[in-house]
N, C-alpha and C. Protein backbone atom coordinates (compact mmCIF):
# COMPACT_ATOMS: atom_id res chain seq x y z
N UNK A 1 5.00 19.74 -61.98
CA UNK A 1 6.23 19.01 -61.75
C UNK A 1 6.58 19.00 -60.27
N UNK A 2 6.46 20.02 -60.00
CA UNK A 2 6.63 20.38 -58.28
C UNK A 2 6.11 19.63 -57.47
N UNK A 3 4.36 19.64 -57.93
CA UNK A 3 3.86 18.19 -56.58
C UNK A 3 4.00 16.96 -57.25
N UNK A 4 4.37 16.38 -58.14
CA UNK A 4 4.96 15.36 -58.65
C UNK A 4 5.68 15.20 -57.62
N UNK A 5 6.69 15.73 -57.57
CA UNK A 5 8.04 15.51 -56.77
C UNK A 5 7.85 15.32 -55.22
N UNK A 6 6.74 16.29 -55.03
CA UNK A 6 6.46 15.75 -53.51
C UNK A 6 5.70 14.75 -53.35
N UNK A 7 4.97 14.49 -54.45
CA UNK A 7 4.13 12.73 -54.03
C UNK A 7 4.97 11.51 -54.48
N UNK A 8 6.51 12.21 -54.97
CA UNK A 8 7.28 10.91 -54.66
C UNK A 8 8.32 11.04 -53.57
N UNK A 9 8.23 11.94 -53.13
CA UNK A 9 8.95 12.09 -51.88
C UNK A 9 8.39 11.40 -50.91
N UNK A 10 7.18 12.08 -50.60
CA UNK A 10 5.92 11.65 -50.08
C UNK A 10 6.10 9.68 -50.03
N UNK A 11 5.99 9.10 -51.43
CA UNK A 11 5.82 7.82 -51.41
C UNK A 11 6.81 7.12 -50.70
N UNK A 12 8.12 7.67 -51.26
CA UNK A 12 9.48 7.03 -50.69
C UNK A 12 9.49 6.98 -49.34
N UNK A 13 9.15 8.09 -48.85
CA UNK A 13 8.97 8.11 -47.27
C UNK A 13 8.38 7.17 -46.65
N UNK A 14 6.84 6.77 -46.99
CA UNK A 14 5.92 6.01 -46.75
C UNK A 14 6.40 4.13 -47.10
N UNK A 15 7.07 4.34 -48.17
CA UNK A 15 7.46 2.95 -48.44
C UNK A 15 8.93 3.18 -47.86
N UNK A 16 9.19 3.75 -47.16
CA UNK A 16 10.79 3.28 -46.45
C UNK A 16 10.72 3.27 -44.66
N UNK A 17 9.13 3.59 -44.44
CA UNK A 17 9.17 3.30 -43.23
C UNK A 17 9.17 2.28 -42.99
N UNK A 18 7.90 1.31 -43.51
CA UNK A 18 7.93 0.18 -43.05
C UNK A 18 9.20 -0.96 -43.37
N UNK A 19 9.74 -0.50 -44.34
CA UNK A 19 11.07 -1.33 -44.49
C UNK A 19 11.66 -1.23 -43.63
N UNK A 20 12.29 0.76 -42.76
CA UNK A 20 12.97 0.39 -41.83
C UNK A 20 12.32 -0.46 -40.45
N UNK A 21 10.91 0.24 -40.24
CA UNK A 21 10.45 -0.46 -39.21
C UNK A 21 10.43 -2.37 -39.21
N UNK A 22 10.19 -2.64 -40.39
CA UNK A 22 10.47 -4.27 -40.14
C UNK A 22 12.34 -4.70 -39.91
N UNK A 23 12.95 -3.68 -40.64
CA UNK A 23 14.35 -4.20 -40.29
C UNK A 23 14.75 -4.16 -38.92
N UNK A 24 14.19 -3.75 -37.78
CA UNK A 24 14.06 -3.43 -36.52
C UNK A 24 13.66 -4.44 -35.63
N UNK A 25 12.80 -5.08 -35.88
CA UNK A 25 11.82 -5.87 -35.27
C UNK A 25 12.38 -6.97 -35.22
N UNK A 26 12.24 -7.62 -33.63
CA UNK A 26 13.10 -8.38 -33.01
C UNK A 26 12.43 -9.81 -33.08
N UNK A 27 12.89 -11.12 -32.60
CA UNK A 27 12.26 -12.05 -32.62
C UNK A 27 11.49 -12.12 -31.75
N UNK A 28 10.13 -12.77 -31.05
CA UNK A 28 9.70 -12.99 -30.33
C UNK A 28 10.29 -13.63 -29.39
N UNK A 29 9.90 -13.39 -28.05
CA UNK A 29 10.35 -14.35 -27.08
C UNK A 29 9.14 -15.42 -26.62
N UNK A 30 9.69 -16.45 -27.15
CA UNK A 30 9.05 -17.92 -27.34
C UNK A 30 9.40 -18.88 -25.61
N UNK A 31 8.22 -19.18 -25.06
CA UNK A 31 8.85 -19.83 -23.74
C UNK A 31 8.36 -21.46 -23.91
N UNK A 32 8.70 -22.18 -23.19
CA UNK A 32 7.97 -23.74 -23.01
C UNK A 32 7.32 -24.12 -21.92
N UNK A 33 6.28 -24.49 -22.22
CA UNK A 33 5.19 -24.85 -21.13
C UNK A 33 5.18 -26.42 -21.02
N UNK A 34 5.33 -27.45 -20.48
CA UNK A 34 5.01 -28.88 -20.40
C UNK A 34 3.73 -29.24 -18.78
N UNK A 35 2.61 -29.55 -19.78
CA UNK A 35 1.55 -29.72 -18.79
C UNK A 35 1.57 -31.18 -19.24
N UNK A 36 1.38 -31.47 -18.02
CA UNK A 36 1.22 -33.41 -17.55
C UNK A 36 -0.53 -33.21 -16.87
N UNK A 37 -1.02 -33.77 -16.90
CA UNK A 37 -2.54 -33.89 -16.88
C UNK A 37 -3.19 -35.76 -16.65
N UNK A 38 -3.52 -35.98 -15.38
CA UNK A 38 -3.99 -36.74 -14.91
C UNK A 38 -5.38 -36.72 -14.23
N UNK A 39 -5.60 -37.94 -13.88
CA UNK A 39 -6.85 -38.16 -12.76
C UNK A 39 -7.19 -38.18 -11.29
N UNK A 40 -7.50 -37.96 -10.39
CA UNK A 40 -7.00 -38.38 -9.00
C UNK A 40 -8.76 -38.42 -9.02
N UNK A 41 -9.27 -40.33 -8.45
CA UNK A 41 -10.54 -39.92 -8.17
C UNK A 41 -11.13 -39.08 -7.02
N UNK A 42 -12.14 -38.70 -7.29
CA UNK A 42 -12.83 -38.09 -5.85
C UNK A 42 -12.57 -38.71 -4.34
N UNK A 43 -11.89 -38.14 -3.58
CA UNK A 43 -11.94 -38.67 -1.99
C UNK A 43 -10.05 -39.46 -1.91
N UNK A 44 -9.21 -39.04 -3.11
CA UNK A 44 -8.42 -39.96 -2.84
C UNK A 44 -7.24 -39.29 -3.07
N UNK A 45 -7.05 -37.81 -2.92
CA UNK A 45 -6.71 -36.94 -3.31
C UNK A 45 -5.79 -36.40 -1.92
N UNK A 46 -5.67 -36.87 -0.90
CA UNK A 46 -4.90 -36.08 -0.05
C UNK A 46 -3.62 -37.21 0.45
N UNK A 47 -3.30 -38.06 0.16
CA UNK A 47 -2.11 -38.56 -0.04
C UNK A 47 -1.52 -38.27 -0.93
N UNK A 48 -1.76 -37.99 -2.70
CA UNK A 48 -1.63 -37.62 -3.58
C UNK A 48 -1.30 -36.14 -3.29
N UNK A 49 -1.84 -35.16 -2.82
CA UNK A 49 -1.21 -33.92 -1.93
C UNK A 49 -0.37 -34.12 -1.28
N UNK A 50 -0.32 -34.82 -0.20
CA UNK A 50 1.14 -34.77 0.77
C UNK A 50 2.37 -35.12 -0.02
N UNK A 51 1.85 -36.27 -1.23
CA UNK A 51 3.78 -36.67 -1.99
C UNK A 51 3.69 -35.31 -2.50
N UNK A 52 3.03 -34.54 -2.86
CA UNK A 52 3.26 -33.35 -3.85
C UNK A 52 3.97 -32.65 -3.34
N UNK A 53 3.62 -32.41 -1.52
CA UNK A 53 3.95 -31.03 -1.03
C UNK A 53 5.42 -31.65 -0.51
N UNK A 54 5.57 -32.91 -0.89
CA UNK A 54 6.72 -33.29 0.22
C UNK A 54 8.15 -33.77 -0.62
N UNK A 55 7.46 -34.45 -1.98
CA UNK A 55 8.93 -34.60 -3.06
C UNK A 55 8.79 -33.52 -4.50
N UNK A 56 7.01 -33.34 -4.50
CA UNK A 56 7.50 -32.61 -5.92
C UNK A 56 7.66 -31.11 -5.58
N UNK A 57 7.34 -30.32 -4.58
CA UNK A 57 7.21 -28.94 -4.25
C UNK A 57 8.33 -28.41 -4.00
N UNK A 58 9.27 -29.05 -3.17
CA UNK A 58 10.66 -28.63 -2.45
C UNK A 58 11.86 -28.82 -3.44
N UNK A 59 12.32 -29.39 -4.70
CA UNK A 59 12.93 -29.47 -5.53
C UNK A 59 12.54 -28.20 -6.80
N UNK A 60 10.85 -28.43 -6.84
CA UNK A 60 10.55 -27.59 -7.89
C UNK A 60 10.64 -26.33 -7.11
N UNK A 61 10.47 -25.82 -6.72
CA UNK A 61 11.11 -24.38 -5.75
C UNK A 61 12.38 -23.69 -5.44
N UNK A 62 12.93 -25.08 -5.88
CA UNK A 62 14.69 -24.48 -5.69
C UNK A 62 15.28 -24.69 -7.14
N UNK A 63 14.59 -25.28 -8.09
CA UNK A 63 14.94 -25.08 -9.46
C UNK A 63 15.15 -23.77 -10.29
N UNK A 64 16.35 -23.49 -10.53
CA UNK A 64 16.82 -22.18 -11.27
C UNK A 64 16.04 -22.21 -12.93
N UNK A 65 15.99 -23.07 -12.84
CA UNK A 65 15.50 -23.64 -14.54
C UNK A 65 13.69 -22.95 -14.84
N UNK A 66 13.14 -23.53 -13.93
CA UNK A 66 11.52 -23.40 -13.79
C UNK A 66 11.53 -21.88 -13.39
N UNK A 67 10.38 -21.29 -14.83
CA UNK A 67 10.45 -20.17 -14.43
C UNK A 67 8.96 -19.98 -13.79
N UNK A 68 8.29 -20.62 -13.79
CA UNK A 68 7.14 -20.99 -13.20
C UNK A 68 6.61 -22.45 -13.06
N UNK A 69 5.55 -22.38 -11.89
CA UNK A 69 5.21 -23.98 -11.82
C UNK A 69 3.67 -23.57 -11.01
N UNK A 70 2.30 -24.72 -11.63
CA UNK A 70 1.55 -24.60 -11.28
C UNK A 70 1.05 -26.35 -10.87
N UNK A 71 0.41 -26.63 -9.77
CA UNK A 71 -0.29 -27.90 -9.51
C UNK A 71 -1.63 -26.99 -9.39
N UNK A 72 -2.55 -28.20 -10.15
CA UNK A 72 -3.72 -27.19 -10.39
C UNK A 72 -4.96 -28.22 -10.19
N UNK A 73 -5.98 -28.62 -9.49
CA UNK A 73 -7.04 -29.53 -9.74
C UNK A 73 -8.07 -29.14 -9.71
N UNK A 74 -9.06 -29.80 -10.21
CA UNK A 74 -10.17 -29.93 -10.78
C UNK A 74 -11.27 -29.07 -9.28
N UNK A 75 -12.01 -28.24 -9.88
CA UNK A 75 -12.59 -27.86 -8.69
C UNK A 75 -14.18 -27.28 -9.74
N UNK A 76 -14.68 -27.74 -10.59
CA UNK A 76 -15.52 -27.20 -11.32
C UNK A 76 -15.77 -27.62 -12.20
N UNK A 77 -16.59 -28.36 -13.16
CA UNK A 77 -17.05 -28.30 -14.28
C UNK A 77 -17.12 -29.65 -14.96
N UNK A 78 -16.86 -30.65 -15.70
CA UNK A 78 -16.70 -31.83 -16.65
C UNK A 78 -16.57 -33.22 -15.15
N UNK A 79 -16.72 -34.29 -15.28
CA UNK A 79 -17.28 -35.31 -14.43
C UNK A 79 -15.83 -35.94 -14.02
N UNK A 80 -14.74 -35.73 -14.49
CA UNK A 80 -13.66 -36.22 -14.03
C UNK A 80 -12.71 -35.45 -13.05
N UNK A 81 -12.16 -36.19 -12.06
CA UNK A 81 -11.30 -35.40 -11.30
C UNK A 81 -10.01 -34.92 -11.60
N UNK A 82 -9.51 -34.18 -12.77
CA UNK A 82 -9.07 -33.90 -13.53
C UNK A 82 -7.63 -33.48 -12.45
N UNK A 83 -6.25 -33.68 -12.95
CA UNK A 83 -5.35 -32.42 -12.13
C UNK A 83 -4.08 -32.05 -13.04
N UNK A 84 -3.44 -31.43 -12.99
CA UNK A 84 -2.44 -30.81 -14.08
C UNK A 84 -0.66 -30.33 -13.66
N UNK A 85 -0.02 -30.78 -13.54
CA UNK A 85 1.49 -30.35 -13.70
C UNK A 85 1.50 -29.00 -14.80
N UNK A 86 1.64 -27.95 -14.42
CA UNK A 86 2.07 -26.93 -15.28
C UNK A 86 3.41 -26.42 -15.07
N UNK A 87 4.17 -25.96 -15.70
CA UNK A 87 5.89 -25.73 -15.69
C UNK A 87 6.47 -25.21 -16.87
N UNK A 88 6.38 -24.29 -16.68
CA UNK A 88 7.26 -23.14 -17.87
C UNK A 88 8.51 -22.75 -17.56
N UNK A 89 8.95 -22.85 -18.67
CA UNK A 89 10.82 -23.09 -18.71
C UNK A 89 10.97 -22.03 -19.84
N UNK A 90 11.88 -21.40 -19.78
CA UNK A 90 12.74 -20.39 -21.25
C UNK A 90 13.14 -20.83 -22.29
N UNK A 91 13.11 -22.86 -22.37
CA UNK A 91 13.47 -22.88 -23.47
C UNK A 91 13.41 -24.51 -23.51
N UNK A 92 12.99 -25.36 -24.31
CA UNK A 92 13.57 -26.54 -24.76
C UNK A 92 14.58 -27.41 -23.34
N UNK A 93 14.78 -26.41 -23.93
CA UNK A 93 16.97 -27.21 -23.45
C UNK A 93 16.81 -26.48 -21.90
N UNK A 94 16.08 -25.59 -21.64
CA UNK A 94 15.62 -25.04 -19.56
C UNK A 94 14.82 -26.30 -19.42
N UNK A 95 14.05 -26.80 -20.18
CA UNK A 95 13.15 -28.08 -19.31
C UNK A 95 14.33 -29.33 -19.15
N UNK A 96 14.64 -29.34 -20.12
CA UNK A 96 16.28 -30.85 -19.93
C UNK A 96 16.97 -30.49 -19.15
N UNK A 97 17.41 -29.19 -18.89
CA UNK A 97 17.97 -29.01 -17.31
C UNK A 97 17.42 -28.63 -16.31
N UNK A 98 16.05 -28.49 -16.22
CA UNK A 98 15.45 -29.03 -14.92
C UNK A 98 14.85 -30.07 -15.09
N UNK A 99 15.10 -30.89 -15.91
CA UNK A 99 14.83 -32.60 -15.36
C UNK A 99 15.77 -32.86 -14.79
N UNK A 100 17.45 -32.74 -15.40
CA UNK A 100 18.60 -32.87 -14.29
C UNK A 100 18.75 -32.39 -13.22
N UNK A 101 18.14 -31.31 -12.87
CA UNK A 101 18.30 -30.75 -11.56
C UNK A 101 17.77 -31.55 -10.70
N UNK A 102 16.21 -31.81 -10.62
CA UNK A 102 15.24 -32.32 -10.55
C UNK A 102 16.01 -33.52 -9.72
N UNK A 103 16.11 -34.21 -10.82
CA UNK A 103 17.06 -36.01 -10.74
C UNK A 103 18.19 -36.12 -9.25
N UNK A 104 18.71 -34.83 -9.97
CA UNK A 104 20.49 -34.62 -9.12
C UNK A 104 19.13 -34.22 -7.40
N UNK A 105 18.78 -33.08 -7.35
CA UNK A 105 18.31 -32.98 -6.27
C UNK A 105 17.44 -34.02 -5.48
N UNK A 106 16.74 -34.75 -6.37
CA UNK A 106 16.13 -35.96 -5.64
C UNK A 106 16.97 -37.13 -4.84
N UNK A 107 18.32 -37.14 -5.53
CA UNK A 107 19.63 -38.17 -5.00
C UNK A 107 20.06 -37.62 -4.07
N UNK A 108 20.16 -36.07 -4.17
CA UNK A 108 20.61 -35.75 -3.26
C UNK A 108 20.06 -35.36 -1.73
N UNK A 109 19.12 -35.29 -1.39
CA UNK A 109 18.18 -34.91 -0.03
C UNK A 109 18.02 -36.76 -0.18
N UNK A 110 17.66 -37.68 -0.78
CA UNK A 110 16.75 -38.99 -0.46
C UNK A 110 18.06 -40.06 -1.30
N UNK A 111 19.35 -40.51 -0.59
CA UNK A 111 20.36 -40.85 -1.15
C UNK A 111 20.04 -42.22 -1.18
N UNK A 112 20.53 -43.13 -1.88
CA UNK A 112 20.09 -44.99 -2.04
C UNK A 112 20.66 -45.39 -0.79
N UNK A 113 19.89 -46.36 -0.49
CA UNK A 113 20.18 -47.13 0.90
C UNK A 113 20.06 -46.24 2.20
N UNK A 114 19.17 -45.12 2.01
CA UNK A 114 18.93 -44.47 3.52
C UNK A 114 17.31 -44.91 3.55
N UNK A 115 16.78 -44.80 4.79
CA UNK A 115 15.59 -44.96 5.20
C UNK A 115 14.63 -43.40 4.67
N UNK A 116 15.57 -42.77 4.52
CA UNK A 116 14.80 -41.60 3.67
C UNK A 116 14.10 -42.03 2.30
N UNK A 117 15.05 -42.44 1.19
CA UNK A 117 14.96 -42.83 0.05
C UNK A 117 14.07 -44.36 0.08
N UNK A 118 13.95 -45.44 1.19
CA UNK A 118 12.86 -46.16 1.17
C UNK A 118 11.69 -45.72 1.35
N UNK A 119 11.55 -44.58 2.10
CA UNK A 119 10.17 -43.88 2.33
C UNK A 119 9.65 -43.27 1.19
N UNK A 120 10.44 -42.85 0.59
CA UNK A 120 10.25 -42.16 -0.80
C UNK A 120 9.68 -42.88 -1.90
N UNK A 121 10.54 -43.87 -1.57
CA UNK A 121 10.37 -45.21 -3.04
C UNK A 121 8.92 -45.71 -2.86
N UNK A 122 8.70 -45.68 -0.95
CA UNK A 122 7.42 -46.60 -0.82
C UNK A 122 6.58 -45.46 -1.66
N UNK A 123 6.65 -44.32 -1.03
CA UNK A 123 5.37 -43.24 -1.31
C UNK A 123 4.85 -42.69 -2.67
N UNK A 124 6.09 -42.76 -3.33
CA UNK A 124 6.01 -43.14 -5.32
C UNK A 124 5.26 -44.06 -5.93
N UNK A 125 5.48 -45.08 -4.90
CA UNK A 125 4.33 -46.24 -5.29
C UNK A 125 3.41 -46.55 -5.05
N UNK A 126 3.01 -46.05 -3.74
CA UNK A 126 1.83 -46.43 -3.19
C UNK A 126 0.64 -44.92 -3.32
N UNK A 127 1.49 -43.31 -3.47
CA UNK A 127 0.56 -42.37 -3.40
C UNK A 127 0.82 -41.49 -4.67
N UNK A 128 1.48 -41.85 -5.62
CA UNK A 128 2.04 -41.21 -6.99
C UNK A 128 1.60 -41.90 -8.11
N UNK A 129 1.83 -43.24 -8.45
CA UNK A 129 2.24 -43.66 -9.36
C UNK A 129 0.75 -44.54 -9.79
N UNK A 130 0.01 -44.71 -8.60
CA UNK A 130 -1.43 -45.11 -9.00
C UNK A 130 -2.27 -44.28 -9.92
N UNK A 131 -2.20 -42.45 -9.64
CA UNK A 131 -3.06 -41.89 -9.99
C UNK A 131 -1.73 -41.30 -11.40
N UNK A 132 -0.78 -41.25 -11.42
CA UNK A 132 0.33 -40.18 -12.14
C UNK A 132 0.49 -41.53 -13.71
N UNK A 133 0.29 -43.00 -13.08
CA UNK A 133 0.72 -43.51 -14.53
C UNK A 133 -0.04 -43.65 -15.79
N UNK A 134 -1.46 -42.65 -15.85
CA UNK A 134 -1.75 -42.99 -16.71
C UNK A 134 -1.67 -41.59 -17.04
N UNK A 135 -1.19 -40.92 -17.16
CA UNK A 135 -0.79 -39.17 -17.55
C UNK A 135 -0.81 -39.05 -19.06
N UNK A 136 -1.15 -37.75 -19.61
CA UNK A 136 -0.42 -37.34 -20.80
C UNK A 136 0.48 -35.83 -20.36
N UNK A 137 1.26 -35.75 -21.36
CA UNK A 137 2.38 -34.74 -21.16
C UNK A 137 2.25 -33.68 -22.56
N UNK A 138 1.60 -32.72 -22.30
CA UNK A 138 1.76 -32.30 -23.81
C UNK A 138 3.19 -30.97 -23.31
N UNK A 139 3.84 -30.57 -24.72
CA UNK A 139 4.98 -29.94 -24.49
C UNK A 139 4.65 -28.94 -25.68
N UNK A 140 4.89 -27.83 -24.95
CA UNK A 140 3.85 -26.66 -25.71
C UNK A 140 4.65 -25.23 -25.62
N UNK A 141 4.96 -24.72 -27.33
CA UNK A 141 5.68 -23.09 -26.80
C UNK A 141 4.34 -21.77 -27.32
N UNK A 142 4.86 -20.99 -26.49
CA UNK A 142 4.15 -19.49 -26.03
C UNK A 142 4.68 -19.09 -26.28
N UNK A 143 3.97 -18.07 -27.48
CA UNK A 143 4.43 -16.68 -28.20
C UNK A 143 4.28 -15.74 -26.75
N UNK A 144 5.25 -15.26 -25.96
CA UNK A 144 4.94 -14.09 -25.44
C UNK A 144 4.42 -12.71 -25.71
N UNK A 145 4.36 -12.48 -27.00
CA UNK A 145 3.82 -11.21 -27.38
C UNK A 145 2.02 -11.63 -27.00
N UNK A 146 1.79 -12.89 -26.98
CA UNK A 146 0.36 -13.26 -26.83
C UNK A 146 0.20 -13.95 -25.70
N UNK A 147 1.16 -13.03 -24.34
CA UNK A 147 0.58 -13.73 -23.06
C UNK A 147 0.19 -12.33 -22.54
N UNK A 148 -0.13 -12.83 -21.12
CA UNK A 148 -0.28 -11.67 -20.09
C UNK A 148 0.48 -12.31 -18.92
């Protein structure tokens, strides 16, 4: 009767850990990644650098929202000149407010009707928008328990 009693002691124990241990256990922290992924052919790639370093770098740097940001190109492997927008945000609703930021800060340094904002407009069109309009955007969340 005696070890009876301790192999249900024993059990209860064993089956009330993991109950408490799952009642414990927190949600994951889930982040958002949105990679944009384009072409830039071979040799045509350093105007396509300068708009980068000159409208998309200096906004994305002062964004509170972006908790990271990667421009990344092709330097190895498959026949296309492959390049990538990477940008991880905390949440959904962190990427919609750094598109507003984004927006608001672009009006604001390059305002309508200055010779700033024509330079801009030209350089969108002539060193952005050739290689950037045929993009895909995938919008993607990360289990953090499964990053590094």
């Amino acid at each position: 009767m005696r070890k009876s009693l301790w192999i249900l002691a024993g059990l209860m124990i064993v089956l009330g850990i993991p109950g408490t241990a799952r009642g414990q256990e927190t949600e994951p922290e889930i982040r958002t990644l949105a990679i944009t992924a384009f072409t830039i052919p071979q040799g045509q790639g350093q105007k396509f650098n300068e708009y980068v370093d000159t409208y998309i770098i200096p906004p994305t740097k002062a964004d509170p929202n972006l908790l990271g940001f990667r421009f990344a190109r092709h330097h190895y492997g498959g026949g296309k000149a492959n390049a990538w927008f990477i940008a991880e945000y905390e949440s959904l609703e962190g990427l919609a407010r750094s598109e507003e930021f984004q927006s608001d800060w672009y009006d604001e340094n390059f305002p309508e009707g200055t010779p700033e904002r024509e330079a801009a407009d030209k350089a969108t069109q002539e060193d952005f928008l050739p290689f950037f309009g045929e993009h895909s955007d995938e919008i993607t969340s990360v289990n953090m328990n499964r990053a590094k």
